[in-house]
N, C-alpha and C. Protein backbone atom coordinates (compact mmCIF):
# COMPACT_ATOMS: atom_id res chain seq x y z
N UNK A 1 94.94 94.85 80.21
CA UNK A 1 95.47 95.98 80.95
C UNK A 1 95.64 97.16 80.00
N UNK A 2 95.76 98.49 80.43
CA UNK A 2 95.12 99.11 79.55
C UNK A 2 96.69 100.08 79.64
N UNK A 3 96.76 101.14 78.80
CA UNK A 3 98.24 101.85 79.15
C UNK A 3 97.85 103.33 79.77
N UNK A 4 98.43 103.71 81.08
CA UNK A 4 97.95 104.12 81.60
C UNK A 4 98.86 105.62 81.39
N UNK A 5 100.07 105.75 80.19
CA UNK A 5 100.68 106.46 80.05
C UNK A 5 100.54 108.14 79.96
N UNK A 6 99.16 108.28 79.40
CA UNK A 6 98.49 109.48 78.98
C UNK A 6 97.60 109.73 80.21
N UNK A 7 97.09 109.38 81.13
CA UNK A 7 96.25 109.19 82.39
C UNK A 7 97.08 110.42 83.25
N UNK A 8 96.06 111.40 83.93
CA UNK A 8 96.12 112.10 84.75
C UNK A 8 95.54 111.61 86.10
N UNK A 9 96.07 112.60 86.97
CA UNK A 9 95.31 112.15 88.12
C UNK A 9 94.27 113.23 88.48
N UNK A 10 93.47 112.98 88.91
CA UNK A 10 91.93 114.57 89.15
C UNK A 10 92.27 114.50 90.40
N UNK A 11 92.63 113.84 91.57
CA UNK A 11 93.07 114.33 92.87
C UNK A 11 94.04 114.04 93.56
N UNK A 12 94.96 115.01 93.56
CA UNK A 12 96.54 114.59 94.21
C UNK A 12 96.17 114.05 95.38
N UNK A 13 97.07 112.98 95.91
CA UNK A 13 96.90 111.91 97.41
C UNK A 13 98.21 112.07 97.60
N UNK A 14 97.50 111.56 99.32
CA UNK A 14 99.06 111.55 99.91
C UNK A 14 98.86 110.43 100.59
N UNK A 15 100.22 109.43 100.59
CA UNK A 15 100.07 108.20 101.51
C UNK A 15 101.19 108.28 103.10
N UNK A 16 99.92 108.81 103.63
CA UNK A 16 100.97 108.94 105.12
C UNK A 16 101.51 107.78 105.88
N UNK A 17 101.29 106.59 105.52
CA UNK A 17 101.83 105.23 106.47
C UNK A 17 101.75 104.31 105.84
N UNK A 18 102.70 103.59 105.63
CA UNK A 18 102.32 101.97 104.62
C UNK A 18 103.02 101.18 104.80
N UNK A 19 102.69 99.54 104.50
CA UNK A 19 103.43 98.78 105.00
C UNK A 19 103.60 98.03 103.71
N UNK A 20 104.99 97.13 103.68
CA UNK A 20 105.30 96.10 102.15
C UNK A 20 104.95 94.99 102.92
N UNK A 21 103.96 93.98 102.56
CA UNK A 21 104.39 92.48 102.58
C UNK A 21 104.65 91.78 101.78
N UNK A 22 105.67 91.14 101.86
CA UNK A 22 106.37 89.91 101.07
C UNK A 22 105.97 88.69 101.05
N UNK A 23 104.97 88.05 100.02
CA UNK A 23 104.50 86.79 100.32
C UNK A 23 105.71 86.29 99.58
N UNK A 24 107.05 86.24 100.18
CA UNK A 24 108.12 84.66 99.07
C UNK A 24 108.85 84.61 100.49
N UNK A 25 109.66 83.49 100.82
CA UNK A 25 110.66 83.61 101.32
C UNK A 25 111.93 84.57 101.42
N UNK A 26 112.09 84.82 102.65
CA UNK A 26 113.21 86.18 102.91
C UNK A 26 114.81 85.52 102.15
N UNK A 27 114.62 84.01 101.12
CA UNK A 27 115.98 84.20 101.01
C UNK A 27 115.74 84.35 99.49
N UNK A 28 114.61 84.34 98.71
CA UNK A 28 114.15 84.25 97.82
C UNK A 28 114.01 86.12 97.34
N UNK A 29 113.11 86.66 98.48
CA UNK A 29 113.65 87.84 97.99
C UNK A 29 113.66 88.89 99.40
N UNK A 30 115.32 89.12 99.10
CA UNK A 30 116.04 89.30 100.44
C UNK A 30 115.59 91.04 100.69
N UNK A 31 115.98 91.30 101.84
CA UNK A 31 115.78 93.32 102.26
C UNK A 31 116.41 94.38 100.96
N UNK A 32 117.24 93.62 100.46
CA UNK A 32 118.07 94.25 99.55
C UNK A 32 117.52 94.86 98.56
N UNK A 33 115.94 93.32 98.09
CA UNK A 33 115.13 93.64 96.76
C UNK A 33 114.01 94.33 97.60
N UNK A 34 113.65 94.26 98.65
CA UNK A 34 112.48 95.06 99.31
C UNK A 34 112.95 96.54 99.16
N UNK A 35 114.21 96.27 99.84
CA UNK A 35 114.39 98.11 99.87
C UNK A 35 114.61 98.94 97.81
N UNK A 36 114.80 97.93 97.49
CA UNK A 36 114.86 98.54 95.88
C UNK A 36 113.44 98.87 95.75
N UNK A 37 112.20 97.69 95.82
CA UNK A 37 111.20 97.85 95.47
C UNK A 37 110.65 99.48 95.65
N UNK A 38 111.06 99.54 97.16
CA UNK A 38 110.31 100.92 97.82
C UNK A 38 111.02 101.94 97.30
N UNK A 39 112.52 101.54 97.13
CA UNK A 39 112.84 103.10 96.71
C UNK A 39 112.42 103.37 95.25
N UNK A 40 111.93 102.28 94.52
CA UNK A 40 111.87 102.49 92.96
C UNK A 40 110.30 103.08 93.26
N UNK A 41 109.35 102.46 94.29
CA UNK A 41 107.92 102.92 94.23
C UNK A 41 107.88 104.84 94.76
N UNK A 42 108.78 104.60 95.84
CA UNK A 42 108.67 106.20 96.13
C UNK A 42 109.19 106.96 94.81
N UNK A 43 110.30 106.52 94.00
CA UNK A 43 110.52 107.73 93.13
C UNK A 43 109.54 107.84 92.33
N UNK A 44 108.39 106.83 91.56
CA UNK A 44 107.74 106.82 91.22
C UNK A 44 106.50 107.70 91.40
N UNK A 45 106.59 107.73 93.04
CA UNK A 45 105.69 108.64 93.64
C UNK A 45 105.77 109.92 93.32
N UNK A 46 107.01 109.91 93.04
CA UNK A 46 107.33 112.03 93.53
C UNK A 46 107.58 111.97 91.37
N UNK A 47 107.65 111.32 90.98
CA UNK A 47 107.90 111.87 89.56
C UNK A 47 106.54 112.18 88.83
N UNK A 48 105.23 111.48 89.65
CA UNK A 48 104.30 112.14 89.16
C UNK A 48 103.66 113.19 89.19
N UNK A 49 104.36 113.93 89.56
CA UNK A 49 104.13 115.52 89.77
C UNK A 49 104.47 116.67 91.02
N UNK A 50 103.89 115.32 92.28
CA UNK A 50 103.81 116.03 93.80
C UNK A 50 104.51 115.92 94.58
N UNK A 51 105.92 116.31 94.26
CA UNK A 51 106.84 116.24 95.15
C UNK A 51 107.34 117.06 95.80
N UNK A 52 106.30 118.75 96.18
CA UNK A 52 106.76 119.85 96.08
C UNK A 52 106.50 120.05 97.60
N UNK A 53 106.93 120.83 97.68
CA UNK A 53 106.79 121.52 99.66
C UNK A 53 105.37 122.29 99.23
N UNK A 54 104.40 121.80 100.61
CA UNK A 54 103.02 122.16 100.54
C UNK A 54 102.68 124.07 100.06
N UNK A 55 103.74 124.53 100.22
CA UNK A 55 103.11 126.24 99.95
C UNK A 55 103.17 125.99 98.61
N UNK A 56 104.25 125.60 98.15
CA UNK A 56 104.37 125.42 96.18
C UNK A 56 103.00 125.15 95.63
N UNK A 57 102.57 123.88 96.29
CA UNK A 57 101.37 123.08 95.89
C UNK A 57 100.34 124.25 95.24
N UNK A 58 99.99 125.19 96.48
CA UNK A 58 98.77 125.72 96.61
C UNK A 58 99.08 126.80 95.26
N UNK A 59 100.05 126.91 95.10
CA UNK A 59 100.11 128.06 93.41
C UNK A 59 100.12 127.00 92.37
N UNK A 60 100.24 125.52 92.63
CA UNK A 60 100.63 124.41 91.49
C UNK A 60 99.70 123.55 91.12
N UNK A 61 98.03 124.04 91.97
CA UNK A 61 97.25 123.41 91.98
C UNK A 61 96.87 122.32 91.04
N UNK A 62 97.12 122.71 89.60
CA UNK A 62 96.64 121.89 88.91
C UNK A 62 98.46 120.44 88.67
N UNK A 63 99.33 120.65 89.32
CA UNK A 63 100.26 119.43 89.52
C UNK A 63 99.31 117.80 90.34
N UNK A 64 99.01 117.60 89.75
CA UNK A 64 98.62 116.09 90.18
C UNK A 64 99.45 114.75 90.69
N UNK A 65 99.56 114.21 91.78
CA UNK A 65 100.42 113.34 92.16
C UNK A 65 100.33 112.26 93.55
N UNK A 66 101.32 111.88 93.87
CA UNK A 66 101.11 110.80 94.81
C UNK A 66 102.64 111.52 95.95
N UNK A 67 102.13 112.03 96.90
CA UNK A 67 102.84 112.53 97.75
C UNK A 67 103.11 111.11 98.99
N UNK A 68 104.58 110.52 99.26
CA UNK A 68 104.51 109.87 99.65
C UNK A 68 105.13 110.32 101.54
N UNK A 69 104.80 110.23 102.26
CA UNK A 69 104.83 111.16 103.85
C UNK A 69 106.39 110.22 104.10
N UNK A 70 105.82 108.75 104.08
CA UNK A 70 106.76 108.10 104.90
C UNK A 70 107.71 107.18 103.79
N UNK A 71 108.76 107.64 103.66
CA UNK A 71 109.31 106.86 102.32
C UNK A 71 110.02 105.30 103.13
N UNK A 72 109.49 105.10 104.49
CA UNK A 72 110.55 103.58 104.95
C UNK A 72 109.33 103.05 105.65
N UNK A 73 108.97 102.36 105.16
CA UNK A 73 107.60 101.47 105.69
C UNK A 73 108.17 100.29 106.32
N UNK A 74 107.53 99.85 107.08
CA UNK A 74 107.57 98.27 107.66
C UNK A 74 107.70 97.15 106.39
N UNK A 75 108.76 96.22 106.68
CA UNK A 75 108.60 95.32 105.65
C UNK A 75 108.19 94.43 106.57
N UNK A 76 107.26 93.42 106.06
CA UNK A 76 107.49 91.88 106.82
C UNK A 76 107.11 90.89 106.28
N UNK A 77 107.45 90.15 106.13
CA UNK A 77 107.46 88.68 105.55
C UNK A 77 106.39 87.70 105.73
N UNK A 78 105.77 87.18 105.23
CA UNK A 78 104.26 86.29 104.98
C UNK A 78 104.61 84.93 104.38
N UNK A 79 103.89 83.67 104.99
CA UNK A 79 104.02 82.84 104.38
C UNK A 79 103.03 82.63 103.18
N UNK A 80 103.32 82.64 101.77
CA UNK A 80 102.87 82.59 100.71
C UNK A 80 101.23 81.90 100.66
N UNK A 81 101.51 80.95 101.63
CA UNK A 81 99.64 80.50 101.55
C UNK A 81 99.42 81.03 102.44
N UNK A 82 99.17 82.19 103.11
CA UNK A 82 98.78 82.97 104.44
C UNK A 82 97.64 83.36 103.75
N UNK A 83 96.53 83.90 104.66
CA UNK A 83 95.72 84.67 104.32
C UNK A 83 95.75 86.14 104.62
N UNK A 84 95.44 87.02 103.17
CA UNK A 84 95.42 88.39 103.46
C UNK A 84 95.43 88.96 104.20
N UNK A 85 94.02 88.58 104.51
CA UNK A 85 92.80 89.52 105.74
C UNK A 85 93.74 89.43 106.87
N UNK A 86 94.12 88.44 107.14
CA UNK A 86 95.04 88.29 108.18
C UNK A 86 96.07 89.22 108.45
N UNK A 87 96.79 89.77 107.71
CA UNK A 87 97.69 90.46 107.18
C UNK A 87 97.55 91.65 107.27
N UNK A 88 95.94 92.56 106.88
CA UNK A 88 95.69 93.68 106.64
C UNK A 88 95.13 93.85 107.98
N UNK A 89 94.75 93.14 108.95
CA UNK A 89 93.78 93.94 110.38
C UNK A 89 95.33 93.56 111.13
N UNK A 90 96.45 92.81 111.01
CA UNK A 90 98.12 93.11 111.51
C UNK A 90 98.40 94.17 111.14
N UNK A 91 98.34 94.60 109.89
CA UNK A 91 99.40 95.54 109.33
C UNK A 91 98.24 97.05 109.92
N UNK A 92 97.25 97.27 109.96
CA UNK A 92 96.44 98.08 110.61
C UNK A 92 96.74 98.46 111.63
N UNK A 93 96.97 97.47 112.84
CA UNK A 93 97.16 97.84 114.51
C UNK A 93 98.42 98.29 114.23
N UNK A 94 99.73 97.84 113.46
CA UNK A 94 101.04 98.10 113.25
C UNK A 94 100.82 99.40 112.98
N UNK A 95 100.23 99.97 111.91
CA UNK A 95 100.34 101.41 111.62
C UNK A 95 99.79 102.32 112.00
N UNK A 96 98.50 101.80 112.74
CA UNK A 96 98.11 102.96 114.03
C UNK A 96 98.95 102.95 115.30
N UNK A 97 99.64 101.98 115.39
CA UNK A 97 100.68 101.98 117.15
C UNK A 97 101.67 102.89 116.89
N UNK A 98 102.41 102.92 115.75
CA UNK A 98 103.33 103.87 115.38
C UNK A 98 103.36 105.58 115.14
């Protein structure tokens, strides 16, 4: 794995809808550590540069980052030998119905 510390990004993204799945048991790791996970991933998001209200952007062009739309995603729980695929054409219909 390589260190990705010095790494820019060449095109700011934005993630408008996302979902967490949890392949462990919900007592193993409870809403408590899900909701840490996400809030530690969103700050993550906005500290890499793009956390700015879209008019800023367009004078900040060269700010590179991960703009996150929806900071409370669906969590849901998976049984550990589940299959993915399974998972990703669920979590698909879930985030287009919404």
């Amino acid at each position: 794995m390589s260190n990705r510390i010095d790494k820019h990004f060449f095109k700011p993204v934005e993630i408008p809808r996302w979902i967490v799945v949890v392949y462990e048991r919900l007592q193993r790791f409870p809403m408590n550590a899900a909701q840490k996970l996400i809030f530690g991933l969103v700050g993550s998001c906005h500290a890499v540069g793009k956390c700015f209200p879209s008019d800023i952007l367009i004078r900040l062009s060269h700010v590179a980052g991960i703009k996150v739309l929806d900071p409370n995603p669906i969590v849901k729980w998976e049984n550990g030998q589940g299959r993915i695929g399974d998972v990703c054409n669920l979590s698909e219909s879930m985030l287009c119905s919404t």
